[in-house]
N, C-alpha and C. Protein backbone atom coordinates (compact mmCIF):
# COMPACT_ATOMS: atom_id res chain seq x y z
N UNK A 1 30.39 16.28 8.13
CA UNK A 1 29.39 16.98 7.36
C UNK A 1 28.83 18.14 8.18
N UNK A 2 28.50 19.11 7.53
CA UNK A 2 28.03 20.40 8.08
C UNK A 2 26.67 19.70 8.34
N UNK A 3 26.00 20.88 9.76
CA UNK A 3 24.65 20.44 10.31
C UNK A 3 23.59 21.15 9.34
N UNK A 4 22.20 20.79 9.29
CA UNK A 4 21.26 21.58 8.69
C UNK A 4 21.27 22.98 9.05
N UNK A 5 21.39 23.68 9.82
CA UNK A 5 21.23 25.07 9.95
C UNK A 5 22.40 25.70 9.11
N UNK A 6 23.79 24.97 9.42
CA UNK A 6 24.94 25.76 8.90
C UNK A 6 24.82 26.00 7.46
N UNK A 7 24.34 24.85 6.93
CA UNK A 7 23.70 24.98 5.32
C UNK A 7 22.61 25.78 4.73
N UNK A 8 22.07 25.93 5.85
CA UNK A 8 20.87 27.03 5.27
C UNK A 8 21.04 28.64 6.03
N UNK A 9 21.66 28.69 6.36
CA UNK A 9 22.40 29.94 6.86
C UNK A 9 23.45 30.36 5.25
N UNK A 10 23.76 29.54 4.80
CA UNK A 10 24.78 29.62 3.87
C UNK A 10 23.82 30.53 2.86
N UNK A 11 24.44 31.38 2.40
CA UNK A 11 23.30 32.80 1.49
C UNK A 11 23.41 31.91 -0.04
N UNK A 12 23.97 30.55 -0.81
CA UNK A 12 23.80 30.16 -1.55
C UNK A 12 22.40 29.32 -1.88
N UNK A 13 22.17 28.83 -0.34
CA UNK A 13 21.09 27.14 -0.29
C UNK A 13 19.98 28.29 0.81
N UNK A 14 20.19 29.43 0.85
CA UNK A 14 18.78 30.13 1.62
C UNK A 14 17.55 30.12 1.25
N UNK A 15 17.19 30.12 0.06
CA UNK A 15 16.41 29.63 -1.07
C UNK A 15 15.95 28.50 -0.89
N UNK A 16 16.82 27.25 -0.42
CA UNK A 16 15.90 26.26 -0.59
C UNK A 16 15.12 25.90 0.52
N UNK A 17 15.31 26.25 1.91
CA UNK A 17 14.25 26.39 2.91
C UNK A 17 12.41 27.02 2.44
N UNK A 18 12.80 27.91 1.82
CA UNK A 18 11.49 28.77 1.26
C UNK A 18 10.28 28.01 -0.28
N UNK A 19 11.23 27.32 -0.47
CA UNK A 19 11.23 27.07 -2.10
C UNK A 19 9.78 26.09 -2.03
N UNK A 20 8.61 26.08 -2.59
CA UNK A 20 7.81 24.84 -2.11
C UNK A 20 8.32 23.89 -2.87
N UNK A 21 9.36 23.87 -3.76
CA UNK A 21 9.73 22.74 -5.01
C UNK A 21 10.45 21.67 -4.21
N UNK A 22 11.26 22.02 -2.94
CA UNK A 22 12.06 21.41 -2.10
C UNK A 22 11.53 20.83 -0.87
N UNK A 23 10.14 21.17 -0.72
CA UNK A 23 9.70 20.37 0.03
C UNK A 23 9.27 19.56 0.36
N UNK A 24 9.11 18.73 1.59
CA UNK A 24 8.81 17.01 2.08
C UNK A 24 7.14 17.68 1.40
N UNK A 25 6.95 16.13 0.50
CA UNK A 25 5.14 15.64 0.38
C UNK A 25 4.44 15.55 1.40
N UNK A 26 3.42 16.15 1.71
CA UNK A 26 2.72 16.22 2.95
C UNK A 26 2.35 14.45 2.96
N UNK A 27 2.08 13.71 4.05
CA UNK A 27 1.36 12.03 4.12
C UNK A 27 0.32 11.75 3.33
N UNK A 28 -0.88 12.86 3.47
CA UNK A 28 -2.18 12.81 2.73
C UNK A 28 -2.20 12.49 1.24
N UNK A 29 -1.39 13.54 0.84
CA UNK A 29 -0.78 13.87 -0.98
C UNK A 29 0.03 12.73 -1.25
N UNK A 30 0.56 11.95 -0.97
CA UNK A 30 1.57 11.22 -1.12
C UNK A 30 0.99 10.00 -2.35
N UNK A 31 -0.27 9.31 -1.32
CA UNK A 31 -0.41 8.32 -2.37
C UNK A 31 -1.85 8.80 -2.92
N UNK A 32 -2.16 7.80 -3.92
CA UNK A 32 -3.27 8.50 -5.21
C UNK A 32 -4.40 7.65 -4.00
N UNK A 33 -5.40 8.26 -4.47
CA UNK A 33 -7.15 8.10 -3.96
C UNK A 33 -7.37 7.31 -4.83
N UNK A 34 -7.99 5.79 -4.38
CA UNK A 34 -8.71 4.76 -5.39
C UNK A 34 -10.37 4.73 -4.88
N UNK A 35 -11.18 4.71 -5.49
CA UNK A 35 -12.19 4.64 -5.07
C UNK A 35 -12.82 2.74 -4.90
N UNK A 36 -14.24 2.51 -4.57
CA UNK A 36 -14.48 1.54 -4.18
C UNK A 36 -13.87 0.52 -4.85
N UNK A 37 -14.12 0.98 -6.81
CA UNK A 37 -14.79 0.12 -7.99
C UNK A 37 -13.08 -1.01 -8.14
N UNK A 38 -12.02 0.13 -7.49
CA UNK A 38 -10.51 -0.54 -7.75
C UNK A 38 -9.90 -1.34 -6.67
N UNK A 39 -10.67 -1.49 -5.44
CA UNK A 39 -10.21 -2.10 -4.16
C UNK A 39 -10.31 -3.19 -3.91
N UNK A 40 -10.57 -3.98 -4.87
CA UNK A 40 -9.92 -5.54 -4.99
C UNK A 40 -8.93 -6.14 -5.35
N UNK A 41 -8.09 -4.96 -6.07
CA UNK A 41 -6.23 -4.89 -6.11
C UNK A 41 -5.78 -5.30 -5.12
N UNK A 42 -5.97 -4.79 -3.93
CA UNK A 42 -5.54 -5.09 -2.98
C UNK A 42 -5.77 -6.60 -2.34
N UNK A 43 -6.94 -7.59 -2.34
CA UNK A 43 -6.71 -8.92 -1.96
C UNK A 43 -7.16 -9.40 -3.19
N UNK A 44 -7.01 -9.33 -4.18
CA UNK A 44 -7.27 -10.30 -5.24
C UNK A 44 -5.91 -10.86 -5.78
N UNK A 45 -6.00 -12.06 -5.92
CA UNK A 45 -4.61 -13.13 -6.23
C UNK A 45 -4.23 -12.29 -7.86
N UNK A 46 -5.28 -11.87 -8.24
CA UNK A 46 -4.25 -11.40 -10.04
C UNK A 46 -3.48 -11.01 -9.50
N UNK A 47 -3.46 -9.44 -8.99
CA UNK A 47 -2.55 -8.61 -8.78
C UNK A 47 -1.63 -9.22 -7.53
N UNK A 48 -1.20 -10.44 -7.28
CA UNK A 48 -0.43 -10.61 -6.55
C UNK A 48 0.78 -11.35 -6.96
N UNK A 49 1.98 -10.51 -6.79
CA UNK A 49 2.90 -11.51 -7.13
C UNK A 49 4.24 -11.39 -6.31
N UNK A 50 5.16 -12.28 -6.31
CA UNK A 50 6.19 -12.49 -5.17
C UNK A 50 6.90 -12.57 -6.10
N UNK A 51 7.91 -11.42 -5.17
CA UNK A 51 9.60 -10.86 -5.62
C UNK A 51 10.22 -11.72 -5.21
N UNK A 52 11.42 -12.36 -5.93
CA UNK A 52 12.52 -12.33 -5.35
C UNK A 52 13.78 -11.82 -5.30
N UNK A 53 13.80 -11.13 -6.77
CA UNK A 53 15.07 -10.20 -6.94
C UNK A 53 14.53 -8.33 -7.12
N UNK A 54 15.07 -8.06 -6.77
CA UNK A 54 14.63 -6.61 -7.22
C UNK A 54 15.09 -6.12 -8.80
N UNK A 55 15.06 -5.02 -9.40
CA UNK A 55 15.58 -4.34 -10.35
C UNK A 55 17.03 -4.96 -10.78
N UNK A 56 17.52 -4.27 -9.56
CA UNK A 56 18.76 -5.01 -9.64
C UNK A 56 19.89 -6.09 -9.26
N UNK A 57 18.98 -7.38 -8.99
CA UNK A 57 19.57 -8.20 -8.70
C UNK A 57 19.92 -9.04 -7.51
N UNK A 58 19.40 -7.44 -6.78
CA UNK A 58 19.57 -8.12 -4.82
C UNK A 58 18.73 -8.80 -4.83
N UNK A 59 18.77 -10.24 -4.06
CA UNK A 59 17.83 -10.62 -3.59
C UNK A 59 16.29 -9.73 -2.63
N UNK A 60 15.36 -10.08 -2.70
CA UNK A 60 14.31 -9.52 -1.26
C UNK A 60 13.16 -10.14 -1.67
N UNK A 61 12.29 -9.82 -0.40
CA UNK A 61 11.35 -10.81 -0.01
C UNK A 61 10.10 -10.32 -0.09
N UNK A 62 9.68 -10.06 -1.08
CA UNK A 62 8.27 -8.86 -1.04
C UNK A 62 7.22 -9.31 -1.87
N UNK A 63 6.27 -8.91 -1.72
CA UNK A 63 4.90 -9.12 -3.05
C UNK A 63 4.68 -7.70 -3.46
N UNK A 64 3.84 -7.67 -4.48
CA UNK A 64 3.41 -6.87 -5.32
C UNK A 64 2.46 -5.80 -4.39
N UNK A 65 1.82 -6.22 -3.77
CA UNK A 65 0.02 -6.11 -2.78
C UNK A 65 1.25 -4.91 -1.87
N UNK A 66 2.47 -5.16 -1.12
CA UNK A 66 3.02 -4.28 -0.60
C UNK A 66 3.75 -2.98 -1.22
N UNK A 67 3.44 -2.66 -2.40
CA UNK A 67 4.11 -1.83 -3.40
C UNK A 67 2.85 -0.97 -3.61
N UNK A 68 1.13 -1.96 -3.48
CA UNK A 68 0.14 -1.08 -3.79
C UNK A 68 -0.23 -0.39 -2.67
N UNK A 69 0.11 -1.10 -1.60
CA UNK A 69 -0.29 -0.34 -0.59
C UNK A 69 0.02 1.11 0.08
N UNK A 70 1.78 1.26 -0.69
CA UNK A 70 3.04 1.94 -0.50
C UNK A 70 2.45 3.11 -1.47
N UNK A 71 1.70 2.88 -2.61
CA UNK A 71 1.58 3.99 -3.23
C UNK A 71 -0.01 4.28 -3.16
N UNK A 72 -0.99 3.60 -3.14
CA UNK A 72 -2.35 3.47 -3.30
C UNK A 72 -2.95 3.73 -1.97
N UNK A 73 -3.91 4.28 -2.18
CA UNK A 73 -5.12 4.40 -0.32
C UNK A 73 -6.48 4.72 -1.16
N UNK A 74 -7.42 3.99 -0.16
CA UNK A 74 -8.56 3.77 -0.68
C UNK A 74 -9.03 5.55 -0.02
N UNK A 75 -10.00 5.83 -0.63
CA UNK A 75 -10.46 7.17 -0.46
C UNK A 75 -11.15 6.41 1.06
N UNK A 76 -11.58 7.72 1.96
CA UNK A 76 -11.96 7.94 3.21
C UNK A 76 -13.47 7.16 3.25
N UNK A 77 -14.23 7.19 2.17
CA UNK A 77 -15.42 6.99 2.67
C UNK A 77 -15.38 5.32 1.89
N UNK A 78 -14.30 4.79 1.07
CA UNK A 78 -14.62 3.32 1.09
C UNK A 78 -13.80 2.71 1.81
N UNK A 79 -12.59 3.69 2.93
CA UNK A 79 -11.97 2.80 3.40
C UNK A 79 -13.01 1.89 4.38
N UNK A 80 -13.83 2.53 4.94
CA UNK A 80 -14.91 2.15 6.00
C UNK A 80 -15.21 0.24 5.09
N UNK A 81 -15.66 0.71 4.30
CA UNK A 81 -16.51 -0.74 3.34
C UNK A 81 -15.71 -1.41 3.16
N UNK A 82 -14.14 -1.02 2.47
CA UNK A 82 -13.49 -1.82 2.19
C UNK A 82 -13.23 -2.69 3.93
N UNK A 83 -12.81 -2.48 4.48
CA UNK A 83 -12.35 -3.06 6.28
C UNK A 83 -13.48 -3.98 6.07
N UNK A 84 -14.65 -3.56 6.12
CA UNK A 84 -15.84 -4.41 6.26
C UNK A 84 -16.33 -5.36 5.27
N UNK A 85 -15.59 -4.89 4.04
CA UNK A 85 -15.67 -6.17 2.74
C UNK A 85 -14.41 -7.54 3.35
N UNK A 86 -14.06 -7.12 3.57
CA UNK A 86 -12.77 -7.76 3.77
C UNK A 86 -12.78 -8.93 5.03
N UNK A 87 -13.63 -8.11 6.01
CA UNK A 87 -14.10 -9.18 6.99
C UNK A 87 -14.87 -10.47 6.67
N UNK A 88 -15.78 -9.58 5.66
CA UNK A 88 -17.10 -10.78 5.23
C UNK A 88 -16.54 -11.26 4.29
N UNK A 89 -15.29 -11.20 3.35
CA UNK A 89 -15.04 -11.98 2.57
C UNK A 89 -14.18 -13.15 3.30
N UNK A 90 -13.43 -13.40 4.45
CA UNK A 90 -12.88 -13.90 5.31
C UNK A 90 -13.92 -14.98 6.19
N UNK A 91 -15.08 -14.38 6.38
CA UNK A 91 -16.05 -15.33 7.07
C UNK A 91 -16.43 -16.04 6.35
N UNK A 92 -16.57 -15.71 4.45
CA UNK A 92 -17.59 -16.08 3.61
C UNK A 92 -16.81 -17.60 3.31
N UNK A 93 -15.25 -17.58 3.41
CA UNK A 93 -14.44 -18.24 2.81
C UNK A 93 -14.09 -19.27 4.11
N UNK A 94 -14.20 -19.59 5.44
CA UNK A 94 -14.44 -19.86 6.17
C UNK A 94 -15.29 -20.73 6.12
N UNK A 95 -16.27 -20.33 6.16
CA UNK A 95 -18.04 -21.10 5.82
C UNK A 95 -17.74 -21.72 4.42
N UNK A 96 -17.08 -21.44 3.66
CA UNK A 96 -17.05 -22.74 2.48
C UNK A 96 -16.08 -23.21 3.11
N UNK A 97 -15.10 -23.16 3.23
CA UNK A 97 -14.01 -24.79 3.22
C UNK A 97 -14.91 -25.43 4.93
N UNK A 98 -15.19 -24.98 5.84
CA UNK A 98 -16.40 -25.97 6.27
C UNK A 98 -17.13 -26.61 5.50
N UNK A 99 -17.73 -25.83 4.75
CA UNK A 99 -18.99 -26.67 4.09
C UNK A 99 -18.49 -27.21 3.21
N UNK A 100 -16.94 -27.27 2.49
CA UNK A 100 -16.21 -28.44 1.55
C UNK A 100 -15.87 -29.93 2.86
N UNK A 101 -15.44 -29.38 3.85
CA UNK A 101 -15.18 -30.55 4.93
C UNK A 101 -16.20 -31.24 4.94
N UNK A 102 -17.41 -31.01 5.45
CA UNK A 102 -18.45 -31.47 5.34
C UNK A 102 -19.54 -32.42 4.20
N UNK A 103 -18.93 -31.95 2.83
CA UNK A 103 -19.33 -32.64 1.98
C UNK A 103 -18.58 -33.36 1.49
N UNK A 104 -17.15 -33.81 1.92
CA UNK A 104 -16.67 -34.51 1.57
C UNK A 104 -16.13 -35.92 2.40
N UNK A 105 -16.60 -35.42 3.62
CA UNK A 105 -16.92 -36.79 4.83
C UNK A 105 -18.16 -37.29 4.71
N UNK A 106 -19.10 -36.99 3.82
CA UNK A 106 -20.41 -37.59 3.55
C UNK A 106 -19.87 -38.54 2.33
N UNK A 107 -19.32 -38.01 1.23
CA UNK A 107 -19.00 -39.42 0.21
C UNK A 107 -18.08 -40.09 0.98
């Protein structure tokens, strides 16, 4: 196969170096901005579900939660809250199945 330069040297494909239609998506642009009100997609069991075949048939090993992540980002100023929801929902859930241990070595 010819290298990238030899192809764009070529006076047919010169055009597509310049073209913005041909170009890589910047990282930022890529995935959509969710704000706070939608960022429980991300750890809430609805929206979770496990692949085992793809489209077409191959087997693979994936959930749903990795497809939102692939296209979805929480905007800049809830990623902060979200990190920090996420902690305290982890401690909160913690502190109950203690406090289920606990009430259930008393009966």
């Amino acid at each position: 196969m010819s290298s990238q330069e030899e192809i764009l040297s070529d006076g047919r494909f010169s055009c597509v170096a310049r073209d913005p239609r041909f170009w890589e998506m910047p990282e930022k642009e890529r995935k959509v901005k969710i704000d706070k009100r939608f960022r429980a997609m991300f750890h809430d069991k609805k929206f979770k579900l496990r692949y085992t075949v793809d489209k077409r048939g191959r087997p693979v090993n994936y959930t749903s939660t990795e497809n939102l992540r692939k296209f979805y980002a929480l905007s800049e100023s809830d990623s902060d809250l979200s990190e920090s929801d996420s902690k305290e929902l982890t401690v909160k859930k913690k502190k109950k199945k203690k406090g289920k241990g606990k009430g259930e070595a008393d009966f």
